[in-house]
Protein backbone atom coordinates (compact mmCIF):
# COMPACT_ATOMS: atom_id res chain seq x y z
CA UNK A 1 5.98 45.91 11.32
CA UNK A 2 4.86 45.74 14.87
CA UNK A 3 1.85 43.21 13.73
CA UNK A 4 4.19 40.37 11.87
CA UNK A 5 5.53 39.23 15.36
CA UNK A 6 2.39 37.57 15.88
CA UNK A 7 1.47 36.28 11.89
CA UNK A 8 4.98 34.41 12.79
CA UNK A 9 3.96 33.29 16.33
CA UNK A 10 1.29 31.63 14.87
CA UNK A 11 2.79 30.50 11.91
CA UNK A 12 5.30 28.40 13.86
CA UNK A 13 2.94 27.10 16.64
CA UNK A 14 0.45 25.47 13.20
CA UNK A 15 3.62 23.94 11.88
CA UNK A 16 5.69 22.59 15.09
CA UNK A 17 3.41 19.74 15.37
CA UNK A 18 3.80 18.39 12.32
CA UNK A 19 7.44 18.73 12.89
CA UNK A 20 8.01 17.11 15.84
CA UNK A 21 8.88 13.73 13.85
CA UNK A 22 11.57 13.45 11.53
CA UNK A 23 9.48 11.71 9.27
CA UNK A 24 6.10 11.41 8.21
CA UNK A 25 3.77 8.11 9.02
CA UNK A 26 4.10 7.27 5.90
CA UNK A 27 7.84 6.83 5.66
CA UNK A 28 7.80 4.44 8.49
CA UNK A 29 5.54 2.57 7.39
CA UNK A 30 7.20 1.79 4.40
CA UNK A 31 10.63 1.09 5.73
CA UNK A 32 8.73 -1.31 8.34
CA UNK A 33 6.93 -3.07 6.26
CA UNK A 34 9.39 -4.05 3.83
CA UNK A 35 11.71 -4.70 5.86
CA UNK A 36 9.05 -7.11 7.36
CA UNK A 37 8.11 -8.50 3.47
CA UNK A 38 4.51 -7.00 3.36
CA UNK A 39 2.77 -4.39 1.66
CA UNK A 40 1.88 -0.84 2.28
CA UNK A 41 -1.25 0.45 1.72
CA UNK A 42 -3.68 -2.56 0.68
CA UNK A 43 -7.04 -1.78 -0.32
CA UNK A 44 -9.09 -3.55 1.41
CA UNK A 45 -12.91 -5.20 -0.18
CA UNK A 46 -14.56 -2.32 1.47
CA UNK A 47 -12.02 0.13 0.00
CA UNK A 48 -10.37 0.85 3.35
CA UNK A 49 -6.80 0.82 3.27
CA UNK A 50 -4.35 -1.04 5.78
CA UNK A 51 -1.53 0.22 6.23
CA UNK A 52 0.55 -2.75 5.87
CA UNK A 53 -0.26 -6.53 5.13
CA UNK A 54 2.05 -9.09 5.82
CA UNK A 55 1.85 -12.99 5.73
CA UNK A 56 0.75 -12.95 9.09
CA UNK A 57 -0.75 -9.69 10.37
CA UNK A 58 -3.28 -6.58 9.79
CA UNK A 59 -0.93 -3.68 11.10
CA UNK A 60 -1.93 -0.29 12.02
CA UNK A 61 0.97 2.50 11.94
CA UNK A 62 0.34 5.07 14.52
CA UNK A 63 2.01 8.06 16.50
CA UNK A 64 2.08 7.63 20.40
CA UNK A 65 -0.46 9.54 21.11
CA UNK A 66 -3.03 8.18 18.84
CA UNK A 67 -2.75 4.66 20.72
CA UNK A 68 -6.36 4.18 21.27
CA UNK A 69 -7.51 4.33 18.06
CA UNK A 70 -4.47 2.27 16.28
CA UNK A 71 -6.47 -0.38 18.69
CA UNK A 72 -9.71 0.02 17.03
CA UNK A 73 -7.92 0.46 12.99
CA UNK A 74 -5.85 -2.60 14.05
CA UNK A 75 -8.90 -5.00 15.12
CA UNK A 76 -11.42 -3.91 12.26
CA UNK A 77 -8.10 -4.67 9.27
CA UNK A 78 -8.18 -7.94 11.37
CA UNK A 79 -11.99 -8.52 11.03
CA UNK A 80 -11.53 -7.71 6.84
CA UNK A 81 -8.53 -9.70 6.16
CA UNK A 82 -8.44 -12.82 8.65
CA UNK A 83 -5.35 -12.00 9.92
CA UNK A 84 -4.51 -10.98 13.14
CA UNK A 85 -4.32 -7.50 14.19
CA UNK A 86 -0.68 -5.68 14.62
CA UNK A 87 0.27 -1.94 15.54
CA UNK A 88 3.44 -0.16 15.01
CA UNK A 89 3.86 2.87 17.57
CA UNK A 90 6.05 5.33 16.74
CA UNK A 91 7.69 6.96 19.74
CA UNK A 92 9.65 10.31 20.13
CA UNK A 93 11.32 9.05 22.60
CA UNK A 94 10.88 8.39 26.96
CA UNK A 95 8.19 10.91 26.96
CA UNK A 96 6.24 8.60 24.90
CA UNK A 97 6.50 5.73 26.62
CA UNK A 98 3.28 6.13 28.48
CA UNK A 99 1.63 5.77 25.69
CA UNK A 100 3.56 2.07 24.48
CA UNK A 101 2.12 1.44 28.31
CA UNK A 102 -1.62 2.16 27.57
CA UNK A 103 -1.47 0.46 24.72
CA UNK A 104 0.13 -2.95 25.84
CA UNK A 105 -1.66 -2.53 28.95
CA UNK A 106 -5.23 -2.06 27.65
CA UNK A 107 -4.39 -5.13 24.75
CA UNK A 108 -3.47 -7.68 27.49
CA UNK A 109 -6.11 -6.12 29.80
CA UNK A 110 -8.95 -7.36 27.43
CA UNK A 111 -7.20 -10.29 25.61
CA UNK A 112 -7.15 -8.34 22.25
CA UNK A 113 -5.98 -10.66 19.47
CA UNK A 114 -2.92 -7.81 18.57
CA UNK A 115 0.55 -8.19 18.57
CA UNK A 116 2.56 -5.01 18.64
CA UNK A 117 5.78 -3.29 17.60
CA UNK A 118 7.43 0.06 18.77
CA UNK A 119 9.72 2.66 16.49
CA UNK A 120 11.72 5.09 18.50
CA UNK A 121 13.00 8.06 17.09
């Protein structure tokens, strides 16, 4: 009995970060880009998928703190579709506003052709 305190110590620290959102990528992504009149998951001709075409824009769904490389997704669905680039961050609340920042910041820093949108828990 004395050795389970620590199977469950680590059992909980594997699954709290996948917790930490209420929902999954995924599920934002679909609610977005409906709501927006595009479509979730294209295959792309190179058999890449974006995660959500609209009539206008290439958009990359991301957490906060994968920022940098919604940047690069978001540019090369650009290059494969001809439309221009888009990212959706989705925030868990102030404490991830540093990374809506670095993002914006880096974008405008550079003059990257992407136009972006934020979700906040």
């Amino acid at each position: 009995m004395s050795n389970c305190w620590w199977i469950s110590t680590i059992f909980i620290l594997l699954i709290l970060p996948s917790t930490a959102f209420a929902f999954s990528e995924k599920h934002y992504q679909e609610k977005w880009c409906t709501e927006q009149g595009g479509k979730s998951e294209v295959v792309l001709a190179d058999q890449t998928r974006a995660d959500c075409i609209t009539g206008t824009h290439a958009i990359e769904f991301d957490f906060g703190k994968k920022w940098a490389e919604a940047i690069g997704q978001s540019l090369y669905y650009s290059l494969q579709t001809g439309k221009r680039g888009g990212i959706v961050l989705i925030l868990d609340g102030p404490k991830d506003q540093k990374y809506w920042i670095r993002l914006n910041s880096t974008i405008q820093q550079f003059g990257l052709p992407i136009d972006t949108w934020e979700i906040a828990k």
